[in-house]
C-alpha atoms as a PDB file:
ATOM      1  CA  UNK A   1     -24.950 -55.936 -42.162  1.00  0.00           C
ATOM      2  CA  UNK A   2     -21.755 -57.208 -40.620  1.00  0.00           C
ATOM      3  CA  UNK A   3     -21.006 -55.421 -36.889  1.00  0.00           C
ATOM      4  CA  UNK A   4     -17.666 -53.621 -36.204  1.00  0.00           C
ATOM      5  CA  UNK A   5     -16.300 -51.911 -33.268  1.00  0.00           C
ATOM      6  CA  UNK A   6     -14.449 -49.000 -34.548  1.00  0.00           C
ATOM      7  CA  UNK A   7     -11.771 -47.314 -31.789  1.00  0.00           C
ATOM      8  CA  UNK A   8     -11.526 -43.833 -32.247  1.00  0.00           C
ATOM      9  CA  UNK A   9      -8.699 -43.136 -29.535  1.00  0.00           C
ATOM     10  CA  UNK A  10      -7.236 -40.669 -31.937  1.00  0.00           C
ATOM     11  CA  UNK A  11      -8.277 -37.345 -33.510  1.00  0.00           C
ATOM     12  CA  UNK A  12      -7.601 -38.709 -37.775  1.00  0.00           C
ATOM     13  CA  UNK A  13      -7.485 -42.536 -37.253  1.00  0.00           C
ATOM     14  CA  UNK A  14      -9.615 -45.208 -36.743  1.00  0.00           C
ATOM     15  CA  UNK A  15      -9.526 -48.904 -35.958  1.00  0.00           C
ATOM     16  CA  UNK A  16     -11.922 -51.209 -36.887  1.00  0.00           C
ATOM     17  CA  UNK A  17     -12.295 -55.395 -35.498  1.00  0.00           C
ATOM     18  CA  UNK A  18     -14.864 -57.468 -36.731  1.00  0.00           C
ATOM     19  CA  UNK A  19     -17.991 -58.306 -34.557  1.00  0.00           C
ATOM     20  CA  UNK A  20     -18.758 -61.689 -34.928  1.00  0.00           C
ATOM     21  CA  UNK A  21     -20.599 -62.605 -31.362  1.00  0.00           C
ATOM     22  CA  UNK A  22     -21.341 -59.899 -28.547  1.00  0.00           C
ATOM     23  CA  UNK A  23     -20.895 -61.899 -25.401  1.00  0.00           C
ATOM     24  CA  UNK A  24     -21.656 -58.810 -23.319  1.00  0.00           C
ATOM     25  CA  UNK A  25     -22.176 -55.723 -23.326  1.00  0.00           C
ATOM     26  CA  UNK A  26     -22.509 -53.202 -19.911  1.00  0.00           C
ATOM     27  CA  UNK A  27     -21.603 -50.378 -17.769  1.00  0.00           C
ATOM     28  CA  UNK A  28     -20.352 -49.999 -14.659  1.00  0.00           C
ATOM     29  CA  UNK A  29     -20.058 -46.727 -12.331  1.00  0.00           C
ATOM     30  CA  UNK A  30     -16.193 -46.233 -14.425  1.00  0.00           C
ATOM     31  CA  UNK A  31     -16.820 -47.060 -17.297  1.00  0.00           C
ATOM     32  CA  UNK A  32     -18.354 -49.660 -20.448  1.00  0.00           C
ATOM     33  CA  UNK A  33     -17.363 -52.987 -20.707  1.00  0.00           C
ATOM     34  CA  UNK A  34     -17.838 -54.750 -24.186  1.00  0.00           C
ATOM     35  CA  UNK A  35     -16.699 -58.268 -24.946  1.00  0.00           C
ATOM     36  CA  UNK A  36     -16.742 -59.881 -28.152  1.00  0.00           C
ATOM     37  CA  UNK A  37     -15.689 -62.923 -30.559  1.00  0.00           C
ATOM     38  CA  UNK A  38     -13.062 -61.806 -33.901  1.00  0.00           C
ATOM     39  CA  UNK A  39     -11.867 -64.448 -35.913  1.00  0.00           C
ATOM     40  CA  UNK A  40      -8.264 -63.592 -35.756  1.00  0.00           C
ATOM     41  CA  UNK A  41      -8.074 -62.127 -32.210  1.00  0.00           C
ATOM     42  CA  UNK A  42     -10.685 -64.779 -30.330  1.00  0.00           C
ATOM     43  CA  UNK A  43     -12.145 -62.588 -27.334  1.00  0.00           C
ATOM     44  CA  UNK A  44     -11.543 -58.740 -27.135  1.00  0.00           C
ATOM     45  CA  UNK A  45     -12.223 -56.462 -24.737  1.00  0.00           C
ATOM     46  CA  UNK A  46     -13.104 -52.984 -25.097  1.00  0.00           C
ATOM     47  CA  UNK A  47     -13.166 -50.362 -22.187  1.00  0.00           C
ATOM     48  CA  UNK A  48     -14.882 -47.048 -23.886  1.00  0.00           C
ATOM     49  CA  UNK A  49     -14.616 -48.503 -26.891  1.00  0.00           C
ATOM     50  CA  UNK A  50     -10.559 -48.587 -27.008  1.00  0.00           C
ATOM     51  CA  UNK A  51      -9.585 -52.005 -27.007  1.00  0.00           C
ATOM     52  CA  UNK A  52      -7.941 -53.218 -23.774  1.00  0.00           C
ATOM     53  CA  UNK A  53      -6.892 -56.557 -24.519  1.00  0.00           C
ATOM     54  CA  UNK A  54      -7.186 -59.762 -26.916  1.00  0.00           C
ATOM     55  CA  UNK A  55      -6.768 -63.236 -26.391  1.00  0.00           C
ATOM     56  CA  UNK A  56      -5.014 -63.506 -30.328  1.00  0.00           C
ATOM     57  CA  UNK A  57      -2.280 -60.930 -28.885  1.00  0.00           C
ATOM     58  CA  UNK A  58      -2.131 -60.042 -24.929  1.00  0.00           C
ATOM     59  CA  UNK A  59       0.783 -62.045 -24.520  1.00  0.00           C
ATOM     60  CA  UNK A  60       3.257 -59.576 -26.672  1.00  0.00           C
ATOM     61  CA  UNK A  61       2.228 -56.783 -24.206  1.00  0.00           C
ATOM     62  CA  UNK A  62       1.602 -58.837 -21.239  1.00  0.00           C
ATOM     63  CA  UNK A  63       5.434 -60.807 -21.396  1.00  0.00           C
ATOM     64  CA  UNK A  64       7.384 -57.645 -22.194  1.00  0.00           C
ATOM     65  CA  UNK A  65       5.939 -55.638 -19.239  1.00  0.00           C
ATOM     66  CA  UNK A  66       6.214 -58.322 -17.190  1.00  0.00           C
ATOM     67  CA  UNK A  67       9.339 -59.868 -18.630  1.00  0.00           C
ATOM     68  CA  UNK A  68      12.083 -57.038 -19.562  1.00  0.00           C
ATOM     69  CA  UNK A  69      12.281 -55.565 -15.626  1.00  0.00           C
ATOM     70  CA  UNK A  70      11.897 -58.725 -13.614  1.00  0.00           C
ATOM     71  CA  UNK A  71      14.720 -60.449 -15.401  1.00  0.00           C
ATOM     72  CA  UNK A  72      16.650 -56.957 -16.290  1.00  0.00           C
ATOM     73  CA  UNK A  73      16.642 -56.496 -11.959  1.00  0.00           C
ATOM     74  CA  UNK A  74      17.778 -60.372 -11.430  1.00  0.00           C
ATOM     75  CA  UNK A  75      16.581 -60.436  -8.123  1.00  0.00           C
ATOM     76  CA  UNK A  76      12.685 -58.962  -7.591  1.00  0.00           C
ATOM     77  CA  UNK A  77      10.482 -60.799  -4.595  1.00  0.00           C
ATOM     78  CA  UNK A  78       7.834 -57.706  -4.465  1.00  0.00           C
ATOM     79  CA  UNK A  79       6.090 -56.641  -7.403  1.00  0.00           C
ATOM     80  CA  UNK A  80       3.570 -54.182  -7.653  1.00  0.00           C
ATOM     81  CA  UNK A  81       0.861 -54.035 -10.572  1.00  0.00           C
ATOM     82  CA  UNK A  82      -1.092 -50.840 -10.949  1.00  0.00           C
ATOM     83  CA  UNK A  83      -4.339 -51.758 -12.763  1.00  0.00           C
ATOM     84  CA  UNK A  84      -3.897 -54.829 -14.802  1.00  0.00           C
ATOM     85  CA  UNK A  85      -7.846 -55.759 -13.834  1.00  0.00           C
ATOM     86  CA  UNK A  86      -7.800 -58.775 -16.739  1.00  0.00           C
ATOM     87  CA  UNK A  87      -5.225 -60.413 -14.726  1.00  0.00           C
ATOM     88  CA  UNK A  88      -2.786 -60.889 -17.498  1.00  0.00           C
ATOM     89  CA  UNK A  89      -0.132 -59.521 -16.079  1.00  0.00           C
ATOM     90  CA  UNK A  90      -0.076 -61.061 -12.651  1.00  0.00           C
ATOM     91  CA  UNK A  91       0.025 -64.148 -14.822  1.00  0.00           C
ATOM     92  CA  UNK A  92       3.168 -63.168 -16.634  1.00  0.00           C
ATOM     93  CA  UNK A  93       4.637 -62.090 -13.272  1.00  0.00           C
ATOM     94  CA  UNK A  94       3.582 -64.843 -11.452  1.00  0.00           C
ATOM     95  CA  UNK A  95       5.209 -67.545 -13.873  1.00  0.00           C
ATOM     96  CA  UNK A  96       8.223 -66.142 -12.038  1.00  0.00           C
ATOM     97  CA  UNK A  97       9.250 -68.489  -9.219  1.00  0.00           C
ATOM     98  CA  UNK A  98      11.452 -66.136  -6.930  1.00  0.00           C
ATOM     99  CA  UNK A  99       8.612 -63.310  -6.885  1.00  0.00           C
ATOM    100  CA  UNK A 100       7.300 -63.753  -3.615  1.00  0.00           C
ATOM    101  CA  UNK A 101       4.689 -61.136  -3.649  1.00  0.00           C
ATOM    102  CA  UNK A 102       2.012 -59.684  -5.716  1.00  0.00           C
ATOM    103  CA  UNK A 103       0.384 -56.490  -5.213  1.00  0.00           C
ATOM    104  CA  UNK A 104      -2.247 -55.955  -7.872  1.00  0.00           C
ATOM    105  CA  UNK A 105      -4.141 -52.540  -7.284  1.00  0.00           C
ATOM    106  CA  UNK A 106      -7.098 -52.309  -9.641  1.00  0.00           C
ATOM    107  CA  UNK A 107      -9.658 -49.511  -9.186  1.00  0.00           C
ATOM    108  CA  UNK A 108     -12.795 -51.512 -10.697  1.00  0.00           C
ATOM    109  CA  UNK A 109     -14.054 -54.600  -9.079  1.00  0.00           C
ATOM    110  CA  UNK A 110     -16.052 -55.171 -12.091  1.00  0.00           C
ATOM    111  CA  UNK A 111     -13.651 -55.703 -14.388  1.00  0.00           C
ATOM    112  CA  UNK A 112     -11.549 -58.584 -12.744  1.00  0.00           C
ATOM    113  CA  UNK A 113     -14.996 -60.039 -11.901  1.00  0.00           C
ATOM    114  CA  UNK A 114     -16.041 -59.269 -15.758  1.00  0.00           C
ATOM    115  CA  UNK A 115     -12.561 -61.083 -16.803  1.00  0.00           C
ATOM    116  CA  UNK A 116     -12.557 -63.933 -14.586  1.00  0.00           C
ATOM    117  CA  UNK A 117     -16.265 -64.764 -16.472  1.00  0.00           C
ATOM    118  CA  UNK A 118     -15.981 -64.061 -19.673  1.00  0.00           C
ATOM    119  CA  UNK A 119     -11.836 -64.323 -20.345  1.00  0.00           C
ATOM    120  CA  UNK A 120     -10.197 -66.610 -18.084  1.00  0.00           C
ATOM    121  CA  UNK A 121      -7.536 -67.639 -20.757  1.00  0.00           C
ATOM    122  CA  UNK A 122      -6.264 -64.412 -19.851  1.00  0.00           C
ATOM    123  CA  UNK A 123      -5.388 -64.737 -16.338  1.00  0.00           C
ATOM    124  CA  UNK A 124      -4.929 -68.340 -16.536  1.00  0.00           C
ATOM    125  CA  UNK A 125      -5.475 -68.739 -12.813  1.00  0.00           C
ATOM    126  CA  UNK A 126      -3.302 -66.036 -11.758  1.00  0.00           C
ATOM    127  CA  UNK A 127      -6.063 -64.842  -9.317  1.00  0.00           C
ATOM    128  CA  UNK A 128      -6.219 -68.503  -7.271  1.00  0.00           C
ATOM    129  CA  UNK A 129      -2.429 -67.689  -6.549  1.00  0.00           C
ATOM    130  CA  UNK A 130      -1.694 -67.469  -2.806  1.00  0.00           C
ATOM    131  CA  UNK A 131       1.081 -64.911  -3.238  1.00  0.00           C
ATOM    132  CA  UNK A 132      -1.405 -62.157  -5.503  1.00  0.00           C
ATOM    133  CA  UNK A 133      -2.703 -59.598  -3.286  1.00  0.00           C
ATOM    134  CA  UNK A 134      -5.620 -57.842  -4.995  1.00  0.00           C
ATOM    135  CA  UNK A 135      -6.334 -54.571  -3.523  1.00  0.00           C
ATOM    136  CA  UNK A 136      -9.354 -52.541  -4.865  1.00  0.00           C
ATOM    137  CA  UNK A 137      -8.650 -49.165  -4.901  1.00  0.00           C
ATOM    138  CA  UNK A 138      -7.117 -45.904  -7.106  1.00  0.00           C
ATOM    139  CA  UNK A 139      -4.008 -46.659  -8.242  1.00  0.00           C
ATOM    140  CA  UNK A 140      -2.913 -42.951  -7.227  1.00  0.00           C
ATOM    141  CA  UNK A 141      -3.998 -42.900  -3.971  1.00  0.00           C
ATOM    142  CA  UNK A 142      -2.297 -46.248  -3.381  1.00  0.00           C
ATOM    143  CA  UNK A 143       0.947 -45.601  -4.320  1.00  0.00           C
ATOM    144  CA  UNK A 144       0.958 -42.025  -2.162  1.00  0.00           C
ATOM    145  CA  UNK A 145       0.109 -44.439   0.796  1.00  0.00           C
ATOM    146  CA  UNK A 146       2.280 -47.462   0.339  1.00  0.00           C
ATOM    147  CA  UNK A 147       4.989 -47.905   2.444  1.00  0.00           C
ATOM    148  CA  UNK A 148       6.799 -49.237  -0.295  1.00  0.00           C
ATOM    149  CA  UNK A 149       9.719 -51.986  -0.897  1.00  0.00           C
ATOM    150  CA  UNK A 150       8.533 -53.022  -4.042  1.00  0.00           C
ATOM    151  CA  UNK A 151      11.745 -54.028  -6.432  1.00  0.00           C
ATOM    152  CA  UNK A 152       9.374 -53.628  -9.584  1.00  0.00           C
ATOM    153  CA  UNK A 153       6.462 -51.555 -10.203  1.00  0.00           C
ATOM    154  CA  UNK A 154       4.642 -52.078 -13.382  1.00  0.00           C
ATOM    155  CA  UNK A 155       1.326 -49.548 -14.560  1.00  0.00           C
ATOM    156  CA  UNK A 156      -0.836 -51.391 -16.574  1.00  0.00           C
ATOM    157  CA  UNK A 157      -2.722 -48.483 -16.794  1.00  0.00           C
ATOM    158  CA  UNK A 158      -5.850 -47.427 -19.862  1.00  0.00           C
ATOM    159  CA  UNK A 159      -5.229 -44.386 -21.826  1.00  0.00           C
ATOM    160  CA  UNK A 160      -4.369 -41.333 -19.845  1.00  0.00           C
ATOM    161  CA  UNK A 161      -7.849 -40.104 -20.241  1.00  0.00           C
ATOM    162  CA  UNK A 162     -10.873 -41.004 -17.866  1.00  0.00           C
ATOM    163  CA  UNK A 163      -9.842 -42.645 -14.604  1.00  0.00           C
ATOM    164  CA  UNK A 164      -6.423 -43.399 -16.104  1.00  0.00           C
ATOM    165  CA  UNK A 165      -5.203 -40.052 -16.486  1.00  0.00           C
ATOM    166  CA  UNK A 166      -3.866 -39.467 -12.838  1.00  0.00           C
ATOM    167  CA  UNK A 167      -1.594 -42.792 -13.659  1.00  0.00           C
ATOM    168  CA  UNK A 168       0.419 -40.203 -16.031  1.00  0.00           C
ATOM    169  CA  UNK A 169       1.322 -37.333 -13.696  1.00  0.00           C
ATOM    170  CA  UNK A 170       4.412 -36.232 -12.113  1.00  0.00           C
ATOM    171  CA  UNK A 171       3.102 -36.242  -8.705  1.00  0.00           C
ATOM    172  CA  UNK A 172       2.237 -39.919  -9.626  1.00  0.00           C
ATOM    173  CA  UNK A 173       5.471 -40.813 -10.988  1.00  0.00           C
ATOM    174  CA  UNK A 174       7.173 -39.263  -8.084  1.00  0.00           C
ATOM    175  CA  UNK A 175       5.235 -41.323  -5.838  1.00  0.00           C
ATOM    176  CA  UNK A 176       5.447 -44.217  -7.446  1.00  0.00           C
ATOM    177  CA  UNK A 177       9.778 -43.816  -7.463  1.00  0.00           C
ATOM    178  CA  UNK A 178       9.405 -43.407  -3.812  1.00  0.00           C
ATOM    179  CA  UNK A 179       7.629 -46.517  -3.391  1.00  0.00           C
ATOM    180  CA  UNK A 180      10.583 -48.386  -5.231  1.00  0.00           C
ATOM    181  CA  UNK A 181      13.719 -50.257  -3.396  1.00  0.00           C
ATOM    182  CA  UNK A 182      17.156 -48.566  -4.329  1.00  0.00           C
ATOM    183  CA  UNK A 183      17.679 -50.462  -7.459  1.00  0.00           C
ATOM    184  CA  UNK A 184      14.042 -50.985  -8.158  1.00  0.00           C
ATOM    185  CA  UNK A 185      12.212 -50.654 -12.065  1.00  0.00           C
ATOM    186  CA  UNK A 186       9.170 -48.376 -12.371  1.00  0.00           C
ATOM    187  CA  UNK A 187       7.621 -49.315 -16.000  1.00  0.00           C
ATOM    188  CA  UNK A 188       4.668 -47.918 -18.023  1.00  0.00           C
ATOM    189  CA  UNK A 189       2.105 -48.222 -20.319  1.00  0.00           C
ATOM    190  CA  UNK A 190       2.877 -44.935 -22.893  1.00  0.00           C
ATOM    191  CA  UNK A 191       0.813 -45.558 -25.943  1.00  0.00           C
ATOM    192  CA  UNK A 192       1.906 -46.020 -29.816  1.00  0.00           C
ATOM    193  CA  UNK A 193       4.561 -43.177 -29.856  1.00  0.00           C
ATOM    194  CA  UNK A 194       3.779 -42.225 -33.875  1.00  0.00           C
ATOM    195  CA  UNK A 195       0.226 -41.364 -33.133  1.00  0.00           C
ATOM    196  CA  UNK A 196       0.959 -40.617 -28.788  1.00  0.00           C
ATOM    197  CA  UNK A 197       3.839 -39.046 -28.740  1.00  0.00           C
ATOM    198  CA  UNK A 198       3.283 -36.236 -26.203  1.00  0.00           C
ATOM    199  CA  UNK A 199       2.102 -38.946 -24.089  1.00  0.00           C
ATOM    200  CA  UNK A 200       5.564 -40.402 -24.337  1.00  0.00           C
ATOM    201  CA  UNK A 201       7.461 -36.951 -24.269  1.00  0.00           C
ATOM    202  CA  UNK A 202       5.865 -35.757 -20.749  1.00  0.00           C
ATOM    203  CA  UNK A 203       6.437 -39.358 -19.018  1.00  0.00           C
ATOM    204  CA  UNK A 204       9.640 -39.062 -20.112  1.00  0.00           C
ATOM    205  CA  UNK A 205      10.595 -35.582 -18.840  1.00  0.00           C
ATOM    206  CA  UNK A 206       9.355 -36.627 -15.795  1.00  0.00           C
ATOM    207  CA  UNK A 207      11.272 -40.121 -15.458  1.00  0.00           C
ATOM    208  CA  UNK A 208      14.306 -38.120 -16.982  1.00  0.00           C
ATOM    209  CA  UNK A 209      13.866 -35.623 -13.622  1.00  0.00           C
ATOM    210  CA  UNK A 210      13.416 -38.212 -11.538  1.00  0.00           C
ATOM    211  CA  UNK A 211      15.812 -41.851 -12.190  1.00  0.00           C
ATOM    212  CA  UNK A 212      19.334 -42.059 -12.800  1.00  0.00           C
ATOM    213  CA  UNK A 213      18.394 -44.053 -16.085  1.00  0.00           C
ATOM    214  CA  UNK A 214      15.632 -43.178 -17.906  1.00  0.00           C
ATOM    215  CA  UNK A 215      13.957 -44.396 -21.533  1.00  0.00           C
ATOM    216  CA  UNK A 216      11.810 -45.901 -23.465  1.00  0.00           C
ATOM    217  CA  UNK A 217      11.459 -49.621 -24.963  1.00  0.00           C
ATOM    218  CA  UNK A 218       9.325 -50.929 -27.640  1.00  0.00           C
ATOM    219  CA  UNK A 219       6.861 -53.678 -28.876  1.00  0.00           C
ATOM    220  CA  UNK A 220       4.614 -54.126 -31.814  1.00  0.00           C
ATOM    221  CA  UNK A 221       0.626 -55.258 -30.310  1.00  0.00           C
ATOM    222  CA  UNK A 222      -1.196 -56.008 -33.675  1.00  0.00           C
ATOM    223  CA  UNK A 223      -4.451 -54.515 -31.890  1.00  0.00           C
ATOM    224  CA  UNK A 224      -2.744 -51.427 -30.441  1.00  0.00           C
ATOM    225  CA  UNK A 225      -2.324 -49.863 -34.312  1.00  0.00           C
ATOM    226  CA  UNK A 226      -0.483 -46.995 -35.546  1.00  0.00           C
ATOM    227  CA  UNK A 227       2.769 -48.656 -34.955  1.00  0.00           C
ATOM    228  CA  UNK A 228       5.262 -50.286 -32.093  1.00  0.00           C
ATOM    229  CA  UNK A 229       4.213 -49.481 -28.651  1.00  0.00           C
ATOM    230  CA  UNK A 230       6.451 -47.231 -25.908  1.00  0.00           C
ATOM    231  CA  UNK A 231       7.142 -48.475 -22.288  1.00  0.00           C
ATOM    232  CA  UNK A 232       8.496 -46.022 -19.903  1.00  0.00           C
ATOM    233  CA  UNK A 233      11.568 -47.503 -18.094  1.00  0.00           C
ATOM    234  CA  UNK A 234      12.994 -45.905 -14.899  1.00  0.00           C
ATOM    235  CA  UNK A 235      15.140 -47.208 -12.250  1.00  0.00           C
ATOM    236  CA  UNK A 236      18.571 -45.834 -10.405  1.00  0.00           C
ATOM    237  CA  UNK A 237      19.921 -49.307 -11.219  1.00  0.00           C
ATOM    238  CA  UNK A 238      22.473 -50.690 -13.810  1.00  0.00           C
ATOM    239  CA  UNK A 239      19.757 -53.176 -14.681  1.00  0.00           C
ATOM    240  CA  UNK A 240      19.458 -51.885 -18.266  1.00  0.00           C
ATOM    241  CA  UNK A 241      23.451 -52.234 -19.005  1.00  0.00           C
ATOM    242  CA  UNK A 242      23.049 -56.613 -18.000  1.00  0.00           C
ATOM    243  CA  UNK A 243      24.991 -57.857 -20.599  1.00  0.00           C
ATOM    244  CA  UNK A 244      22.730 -60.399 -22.934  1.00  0.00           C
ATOM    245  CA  UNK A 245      24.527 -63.271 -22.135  1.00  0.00           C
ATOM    246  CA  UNK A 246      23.247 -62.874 -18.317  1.00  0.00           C
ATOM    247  CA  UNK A 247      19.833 -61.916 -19.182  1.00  0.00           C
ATOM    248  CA  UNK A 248      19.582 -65.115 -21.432  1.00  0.00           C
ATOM    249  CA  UNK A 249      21.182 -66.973 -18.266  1.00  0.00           C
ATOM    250  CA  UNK A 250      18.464 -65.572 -15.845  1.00  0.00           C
ATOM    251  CA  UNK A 251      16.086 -66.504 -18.764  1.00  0.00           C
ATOM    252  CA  UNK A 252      16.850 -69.948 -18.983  1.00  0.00           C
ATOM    253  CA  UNK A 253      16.959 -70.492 -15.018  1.00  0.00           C
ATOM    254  CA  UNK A 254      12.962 -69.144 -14.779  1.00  0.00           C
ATOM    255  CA  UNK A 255      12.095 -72.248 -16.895  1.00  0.00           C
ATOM    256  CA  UNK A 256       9.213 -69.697 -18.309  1.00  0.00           C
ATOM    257  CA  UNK A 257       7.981 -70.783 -22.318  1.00  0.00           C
ATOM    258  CA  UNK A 258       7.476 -66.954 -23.800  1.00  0.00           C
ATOM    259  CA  UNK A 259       5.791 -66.521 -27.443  1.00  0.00           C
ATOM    260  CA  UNK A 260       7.313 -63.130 -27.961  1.00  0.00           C
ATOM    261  CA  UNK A 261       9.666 -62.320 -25.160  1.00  0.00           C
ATOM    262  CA  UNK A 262      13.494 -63.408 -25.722  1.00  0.00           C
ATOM    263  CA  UNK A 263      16.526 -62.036 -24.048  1.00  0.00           C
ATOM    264  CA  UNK A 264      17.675 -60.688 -27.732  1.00  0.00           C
ATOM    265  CA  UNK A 265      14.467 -59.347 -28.335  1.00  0.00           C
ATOM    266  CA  UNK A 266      14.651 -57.537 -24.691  1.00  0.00           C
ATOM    267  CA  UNK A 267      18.305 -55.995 -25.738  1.00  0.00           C
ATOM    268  CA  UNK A 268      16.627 -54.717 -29.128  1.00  0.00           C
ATOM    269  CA  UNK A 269      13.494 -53.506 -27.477  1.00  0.00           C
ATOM    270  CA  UNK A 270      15.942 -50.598 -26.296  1.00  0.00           C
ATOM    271  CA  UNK A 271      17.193 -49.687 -29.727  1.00  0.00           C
ATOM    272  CA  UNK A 272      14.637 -46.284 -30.260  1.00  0.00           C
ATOM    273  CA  UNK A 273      14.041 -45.631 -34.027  1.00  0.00           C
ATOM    274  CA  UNK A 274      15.224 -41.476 -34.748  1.00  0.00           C
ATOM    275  CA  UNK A 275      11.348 -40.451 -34.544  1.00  0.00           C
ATOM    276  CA  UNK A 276      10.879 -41.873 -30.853  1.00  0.00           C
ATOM    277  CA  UNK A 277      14.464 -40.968 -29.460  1.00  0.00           C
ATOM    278  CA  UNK A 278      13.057 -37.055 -30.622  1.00  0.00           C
ATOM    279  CA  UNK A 279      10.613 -37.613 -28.693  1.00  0.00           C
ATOM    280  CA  UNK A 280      12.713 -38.114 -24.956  1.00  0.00           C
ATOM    281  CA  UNK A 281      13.222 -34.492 -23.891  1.00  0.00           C
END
């Protein structure tokens, strides 16, 4: 009989990837770690059985997390990465020549150590990079002790269920604005909005209480199914309004090669469809 992992994140839907090796297979004191081979996606990794990330298709998510505030601000040094363990997007941020520093907060040691093993392609040596900080810690309890200054703070956060749950709270998100320089982005991780949506709806009547300028903006992940995926955006900055011409101007000057990330396709990303604007209190 063939193997497949099904994900059964939601209540009346299922996902199911194909098995074809199980490199490995364990638990640590957060949670279970499962790695293994699908022809189309190459190496996945499940956490709890949702699927985390992909070699086939981590750079759509990875680039326009990483991508959309850092060149939407114009001028970030200090970034700050809550979770992010697979080290995919300190490689995205890294690629990023004026970011001076790196704060990656990441609450289980095991997984970096678990991704540096058994996917490097996916941090690409972003971990050997003298200006990532890697703190070990809980994301929440970080952020209410930071002192701060970062000019973009991106939650690469799991599902808001398990330790990931605190990541979606309005003491968290209050925190986390607090931690931010005056113009500074806060982005997040807020699930497919079709089959999440009240996910989406509470970040964003929290972002809408607490930033000048607060929405959503979207990108399709293959492995994250049910449809285009939501990422809060709040800042007290005009970086959303940069025209497209400077945004492809700040593009060009990075020298970065992107597979999905474009500055038209970061102008679109902003452009809700009716069902998710219903869905912004």
């Amino acid at each position: 009989m063939t193997d497949w992992s099904t994900e059964t994140l939601h209540a009346d839907y299922a996902q199911s990837l194909k098995v074809g090796t199980l490199i490995y297979d364990s638990e640590t004191e957060h949670q279970r770690l499962r790695v293994f081979e699908n022809g189309t996606f190459g190496r996945v990794l499940t956490l709890d059985g949702v699927v985390q990330v992909t070699e086939g298709d981590n750079f759509i998510y990875h680039e326009m997390m990483a991508h959309v505030p850092i060149i939407a601000h114009g001028a970030a040094r200090r970034v700050l990465i809550i979770g992010g363990g697979d080290g995919g997007m300190a490689r995205e941020v890294l690629k990023h020549r004026d970011v001076t520093h790196v704060t990656m907060v990441e609450i289980d040691a095991g997984v970096v150590e678990f991704s540096k093993e058994y996917l490097p392609g996916i941090s690409a040596g972003a971990f050997d990079d003298p200006r990532l900080e890697l703190v070990i810690a809980d994301g929440a309890d970080f952020i209410r002790q930071t002192a701060g200054g970062y000019d973009v703070i991106i939650v690469d956060s799991t599902d808001p269920i398990g330790p990931g749950e605190v990541l979606f709270s309005d003491t968290f998100y209050g925190h986390a604005k607090r931690a931010l320089t005056d113009d500074g982005i806060l982005v997040t991780q807020n699930g497919v909005p079709f089959m999440q949506g009240e996910e989406l709806t509470n970040t964003m009547r929290a972002f809408r209480a607490l930033f000048t300028d607060a929405t959503c903006y979207l990108a399709t992940i293959p492995t994250y199914a049910g449809g285009p995926m939501a990422f809060g955006w709040g800042t007290d900055g005009p970086a959303r309004s940069t025209p497209p011409e400077v945004l492809r101007g700040r593009f060009e000057a990075t020298g970065i090669t992107t597979a999905y990330y474009t500055p038209e396709v970061h102008a679109a990303a902003f452009a809700l469809p009716g069902y998710v604007s219903k869905l912004i209190p």
